[in-house]
Protein backbone atom coordinates (compact mmCIF):
# COMPACT_ATOMS: atom_id res chain seq x y z
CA UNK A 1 -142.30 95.98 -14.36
CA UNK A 2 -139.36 95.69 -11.59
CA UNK A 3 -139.47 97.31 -8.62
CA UNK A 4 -137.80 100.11 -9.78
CA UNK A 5 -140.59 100.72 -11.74
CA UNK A 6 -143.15 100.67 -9.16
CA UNK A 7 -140.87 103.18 -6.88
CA UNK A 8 -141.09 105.43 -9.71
CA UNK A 9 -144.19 105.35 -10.41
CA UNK A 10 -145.64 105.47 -6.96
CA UNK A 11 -146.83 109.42 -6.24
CA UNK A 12 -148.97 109.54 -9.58
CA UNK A 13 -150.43 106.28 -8.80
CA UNK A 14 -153.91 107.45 -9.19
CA UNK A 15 -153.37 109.05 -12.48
CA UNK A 16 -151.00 106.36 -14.57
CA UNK A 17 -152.55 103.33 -12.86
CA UNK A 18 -156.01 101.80 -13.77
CA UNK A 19 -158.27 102.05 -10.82
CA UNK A 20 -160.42 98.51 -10.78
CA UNK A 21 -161.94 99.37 -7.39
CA UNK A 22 -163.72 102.79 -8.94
CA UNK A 23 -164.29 100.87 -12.39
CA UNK A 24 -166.12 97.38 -11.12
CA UNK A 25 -169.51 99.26 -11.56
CA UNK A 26 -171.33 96.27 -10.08
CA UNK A 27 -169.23 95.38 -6.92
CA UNK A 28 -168.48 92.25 -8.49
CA UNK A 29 -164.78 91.50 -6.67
CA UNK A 30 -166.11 93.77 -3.55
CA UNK A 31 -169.40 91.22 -3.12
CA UNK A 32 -166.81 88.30 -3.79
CA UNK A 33 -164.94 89.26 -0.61
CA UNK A 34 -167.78 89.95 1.45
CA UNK A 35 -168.69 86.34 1.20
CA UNK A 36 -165.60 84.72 2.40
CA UNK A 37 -164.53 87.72 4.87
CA UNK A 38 -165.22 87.09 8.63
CA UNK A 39 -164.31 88.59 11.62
CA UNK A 40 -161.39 86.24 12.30
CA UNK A 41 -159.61 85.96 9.32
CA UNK A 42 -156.68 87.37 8.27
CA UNK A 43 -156.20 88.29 4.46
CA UNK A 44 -153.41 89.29 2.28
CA UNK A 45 -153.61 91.45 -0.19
CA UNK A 46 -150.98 90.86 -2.77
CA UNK A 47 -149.83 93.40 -4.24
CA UNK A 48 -151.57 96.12 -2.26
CA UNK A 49 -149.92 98.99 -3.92
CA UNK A 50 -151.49 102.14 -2.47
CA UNK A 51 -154.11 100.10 -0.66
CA UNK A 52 -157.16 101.29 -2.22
CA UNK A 53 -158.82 97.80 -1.27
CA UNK A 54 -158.10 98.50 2.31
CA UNK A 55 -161.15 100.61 2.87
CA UNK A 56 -163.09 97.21 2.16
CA UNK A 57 -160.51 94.86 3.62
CA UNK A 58 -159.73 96.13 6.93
CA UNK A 59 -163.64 96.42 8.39
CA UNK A 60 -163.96 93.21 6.90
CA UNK A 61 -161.27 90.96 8.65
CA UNK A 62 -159.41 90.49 11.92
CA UNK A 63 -156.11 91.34 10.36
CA UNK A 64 -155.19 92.58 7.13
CA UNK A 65 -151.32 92.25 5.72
CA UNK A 66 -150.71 94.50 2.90
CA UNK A 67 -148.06 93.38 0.83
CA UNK A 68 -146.35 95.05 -2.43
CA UNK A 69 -142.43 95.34 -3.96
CA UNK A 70 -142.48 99.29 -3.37
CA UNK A 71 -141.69 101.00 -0.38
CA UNK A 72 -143.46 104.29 -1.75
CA UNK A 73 -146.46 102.43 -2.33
CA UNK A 74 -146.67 101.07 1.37
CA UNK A 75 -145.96 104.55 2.42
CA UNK A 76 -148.81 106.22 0.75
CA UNK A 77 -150.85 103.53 1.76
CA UNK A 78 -149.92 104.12 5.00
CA UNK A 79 -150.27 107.72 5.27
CA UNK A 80 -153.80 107.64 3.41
CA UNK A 81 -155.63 104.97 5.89
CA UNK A 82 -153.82 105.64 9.20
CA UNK A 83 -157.31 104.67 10.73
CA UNK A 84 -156.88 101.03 10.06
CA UNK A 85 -154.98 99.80 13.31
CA UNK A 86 -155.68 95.80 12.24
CA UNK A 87 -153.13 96.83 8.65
CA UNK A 88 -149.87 95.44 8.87
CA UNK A 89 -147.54 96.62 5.98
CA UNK A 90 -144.88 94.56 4.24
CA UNK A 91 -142.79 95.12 1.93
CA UNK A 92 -142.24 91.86 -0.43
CA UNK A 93 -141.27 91.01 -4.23
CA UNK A 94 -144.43 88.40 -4.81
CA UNK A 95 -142.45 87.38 -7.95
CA UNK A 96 -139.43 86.05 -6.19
CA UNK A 97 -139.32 82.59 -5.99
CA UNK A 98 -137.32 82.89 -2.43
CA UNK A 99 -139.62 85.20 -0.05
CA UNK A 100 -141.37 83.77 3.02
CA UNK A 101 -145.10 84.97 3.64
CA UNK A 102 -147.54 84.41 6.34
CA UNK A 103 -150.72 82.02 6.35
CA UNK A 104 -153.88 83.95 5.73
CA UNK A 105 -157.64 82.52 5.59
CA UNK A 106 -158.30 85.00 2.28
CA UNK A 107 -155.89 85.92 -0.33
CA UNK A 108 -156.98 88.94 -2.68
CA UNK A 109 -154.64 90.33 -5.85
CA UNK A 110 -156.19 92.34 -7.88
CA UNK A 111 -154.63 92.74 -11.47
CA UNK A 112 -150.96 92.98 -9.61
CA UNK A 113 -149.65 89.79 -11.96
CA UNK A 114 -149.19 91.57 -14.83
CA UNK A 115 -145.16 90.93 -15.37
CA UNK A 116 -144.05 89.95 -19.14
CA UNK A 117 -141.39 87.28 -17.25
CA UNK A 118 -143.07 83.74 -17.12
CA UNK A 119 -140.54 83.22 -14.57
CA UNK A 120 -141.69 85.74 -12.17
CA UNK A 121 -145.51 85.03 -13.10
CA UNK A 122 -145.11 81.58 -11.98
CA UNK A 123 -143.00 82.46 -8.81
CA UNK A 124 -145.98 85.08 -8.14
CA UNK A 125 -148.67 82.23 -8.48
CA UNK A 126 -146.77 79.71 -6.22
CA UNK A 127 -146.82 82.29 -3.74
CA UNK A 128 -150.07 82.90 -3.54
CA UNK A 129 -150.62 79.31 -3.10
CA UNK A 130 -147.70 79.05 -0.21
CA UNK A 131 -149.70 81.87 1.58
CA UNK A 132 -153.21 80.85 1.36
CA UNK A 133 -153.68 78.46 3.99
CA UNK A 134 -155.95 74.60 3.50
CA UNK A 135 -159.36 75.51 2.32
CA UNK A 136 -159.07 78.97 2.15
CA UNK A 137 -159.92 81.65 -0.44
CA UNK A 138 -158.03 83.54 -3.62
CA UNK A 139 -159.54 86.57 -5.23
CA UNK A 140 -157.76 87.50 -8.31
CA UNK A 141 -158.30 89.85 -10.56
CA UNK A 142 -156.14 89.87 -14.22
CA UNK A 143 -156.32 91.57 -17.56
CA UNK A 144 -158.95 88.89 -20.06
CA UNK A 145 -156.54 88.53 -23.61
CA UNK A 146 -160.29 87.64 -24.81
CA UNK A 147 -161.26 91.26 -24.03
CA UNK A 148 -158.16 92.63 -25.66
CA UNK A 149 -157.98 90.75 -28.83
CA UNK A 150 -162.37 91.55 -29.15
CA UNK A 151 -161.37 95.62 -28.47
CA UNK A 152 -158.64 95.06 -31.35
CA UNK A 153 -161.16 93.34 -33.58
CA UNK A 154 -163.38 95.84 -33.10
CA UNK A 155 -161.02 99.10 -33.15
CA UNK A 156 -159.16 97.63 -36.95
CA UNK A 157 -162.74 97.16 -38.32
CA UNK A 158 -164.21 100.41 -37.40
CA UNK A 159 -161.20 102.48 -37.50
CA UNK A 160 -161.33 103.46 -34.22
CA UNK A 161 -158.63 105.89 -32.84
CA UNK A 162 -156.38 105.66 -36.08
CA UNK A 163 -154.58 108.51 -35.71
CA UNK A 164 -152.99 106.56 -32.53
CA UNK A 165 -152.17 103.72 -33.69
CA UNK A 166 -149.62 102.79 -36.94
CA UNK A 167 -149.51 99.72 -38.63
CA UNK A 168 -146.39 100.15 -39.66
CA UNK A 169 -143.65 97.90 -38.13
CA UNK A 170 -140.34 96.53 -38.87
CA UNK A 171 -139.13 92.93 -38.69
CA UNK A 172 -137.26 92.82 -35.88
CA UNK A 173 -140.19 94.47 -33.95
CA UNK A 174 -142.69 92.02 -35.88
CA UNK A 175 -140.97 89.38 -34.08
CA UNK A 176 -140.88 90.83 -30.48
CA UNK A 177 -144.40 91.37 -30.82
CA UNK A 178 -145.41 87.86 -32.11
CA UNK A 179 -142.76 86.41 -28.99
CA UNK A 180 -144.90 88.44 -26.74
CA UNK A 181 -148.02 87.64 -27.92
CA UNK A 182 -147.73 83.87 -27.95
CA UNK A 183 -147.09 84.26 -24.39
CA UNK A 184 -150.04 86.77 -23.90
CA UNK A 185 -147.97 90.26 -23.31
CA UNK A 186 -150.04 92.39 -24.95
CA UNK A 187 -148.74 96.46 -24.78
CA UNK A 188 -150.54 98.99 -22.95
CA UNK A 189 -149.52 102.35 -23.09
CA UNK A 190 -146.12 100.74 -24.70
CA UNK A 191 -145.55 98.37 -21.76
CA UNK A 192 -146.24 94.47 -22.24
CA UNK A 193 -148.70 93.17 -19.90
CA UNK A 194 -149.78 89.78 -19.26
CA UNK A 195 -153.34 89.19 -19.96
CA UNK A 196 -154.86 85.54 -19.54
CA UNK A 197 -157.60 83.26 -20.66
CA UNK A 198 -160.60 81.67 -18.74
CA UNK A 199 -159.60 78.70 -19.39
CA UNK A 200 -155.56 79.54 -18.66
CA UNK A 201 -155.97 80.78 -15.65
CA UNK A 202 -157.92 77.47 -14.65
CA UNK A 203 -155.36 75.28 -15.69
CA UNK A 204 -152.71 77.54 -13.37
CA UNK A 205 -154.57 77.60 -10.37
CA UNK A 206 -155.37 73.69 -10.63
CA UNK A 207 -151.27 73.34 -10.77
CA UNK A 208 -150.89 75.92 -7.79
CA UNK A 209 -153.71 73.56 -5.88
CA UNK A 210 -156.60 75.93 -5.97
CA UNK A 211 -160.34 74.55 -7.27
CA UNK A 212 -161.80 77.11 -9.16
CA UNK A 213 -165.28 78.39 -7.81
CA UNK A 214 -166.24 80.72 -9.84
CA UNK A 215 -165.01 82.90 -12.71
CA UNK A 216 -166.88 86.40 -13.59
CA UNK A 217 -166.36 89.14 -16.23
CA UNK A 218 -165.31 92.27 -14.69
CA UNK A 219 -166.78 95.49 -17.47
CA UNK A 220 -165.88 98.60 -18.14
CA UNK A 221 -166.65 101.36 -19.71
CA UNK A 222 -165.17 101.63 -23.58
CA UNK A 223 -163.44 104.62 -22.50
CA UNK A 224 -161.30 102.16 -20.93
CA UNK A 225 -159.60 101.21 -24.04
CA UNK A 226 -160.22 103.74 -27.00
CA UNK A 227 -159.20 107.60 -27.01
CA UNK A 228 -162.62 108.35 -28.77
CA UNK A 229 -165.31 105.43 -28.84
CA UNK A 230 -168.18 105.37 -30.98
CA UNK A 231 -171.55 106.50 -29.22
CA UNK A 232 -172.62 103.48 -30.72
CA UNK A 233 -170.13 101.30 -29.56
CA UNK A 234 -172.38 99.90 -26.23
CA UNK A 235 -172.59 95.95 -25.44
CA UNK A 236 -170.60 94.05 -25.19
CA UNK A 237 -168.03 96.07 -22.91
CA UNK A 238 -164.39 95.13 -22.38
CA UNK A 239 -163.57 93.14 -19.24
CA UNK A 240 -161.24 91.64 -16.81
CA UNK A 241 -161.49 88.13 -15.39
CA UNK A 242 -162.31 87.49 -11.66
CA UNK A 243 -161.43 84.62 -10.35
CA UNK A 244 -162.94 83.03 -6.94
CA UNK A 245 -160.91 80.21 -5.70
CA UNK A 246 -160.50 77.99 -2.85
CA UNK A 247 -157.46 75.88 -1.67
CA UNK A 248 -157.37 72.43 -1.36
């Protein structure tokens, strides 16, 4: 996921990527940064990419830098919210381990760390850190490798959606996967993506010098991850993991 992906990607945003904003049913991350918004902070959202959190950032804070790796992105965002005049737009690789970004009181970055490079997921966490000024806040949102590996459990012992998935698989692919895996790249729609554990994601914000506050399940609906789920199939739902933050 370079940025030549995300440039490509860009104009059918809304239909390839997985809207969080629409999905968080109970306004989990949106109550999160009500708490710590005021009306003199400035917040960076990290990885804006066609600002859907803007509607809820920009009322909420003095200033509001939206940052993300593709120029497309910025520009829809742009063009959609041209009513926000306290949105400043910049265009920045969060996984580079040389970029410069400015202080803000509140960082938010919802499920934008998603790289298969451990390189560029730890330059992407020590930025957050650089930008996120002495006692401030960190929203982030990531894909839970709990919630995956329960939707697998559950999908292999029910059967659901076989005629999508094969278990056949050579060697040499065997051993990709299990290289992946170990490392928590787990494929969605045939791309690895990062997904992380409660108790990982503690242990990398404690080395990036954040205290975590709180950590909440974010749950969708089972559509979210099977073509055809059972009617059955109710509680308990898949998730994402929301972390609250605060620097030290």
């Amino acid at each position: 996921m370079d940025r030549k992906y995300w440039e490509r990607i860009a104009p059918a945003y809304n239909d390839e990527i997985f809207d969080v904003l629409h999905n968080d049913k109970k306004a989990i991350i949106r109550s999160a940064i009500e708490k710590i918004a005021g009306p003199g902070k400035t917040v960076l959202d990290a990885g804006c990419a066609i600002g859907k959190w803007l509607p809820v950032l920009a009322p909420a804070f003095k200033k509001v830098i939206a940052a993300d790796i593709s120029a497309k992105n910025l520009e829809i965002a742009a063009k959609n919210y041209p009513g926000y005049a306290n949105v400043e737009y910049l265009r920045a690789d969060l996984s580079s381990p040389i970029i410069k970004l400015p202080k803000c009181d509140v960082t938010i970055c919802i499920n934008a760390i998603l790289t298969d490079s451990m390189k560029k997921r730890n330059a992407f966490f020590k930025n957050l850190s650089s930008c996120t000024r002495k006692a401030g806040y960190l929203v982030l949102t990531v894909p839970a490798l709990e919630s995956w590996m329960f939707s697998r459990i559950i999908q292999q012992k029910w059967n659901i959606d076989k005629k999508y998935y094969s278990d056949k698989i050579s060697g040499a692919m065997a051993l990709k996967k299990y290289k992946n895996m170990i490392q928590g790249n787990m494929d969605l729609d045939h791309v690895p993506t990062k997904h992380y554990l409660k108790e990982e994601l503690q242990l990398l914000l404690a080395n990036e010098g954040f205290n975590t506050l709180d950590t909440q399940k974010i749950e969708y609906d089972w559509s979210t991850e099977f073509h055809q789920p059972p009617k059955w199939l109710k509680e308990p739902k898949p998730w994402d993991w929301m972390v609250l933050a605060q620097k030290k």
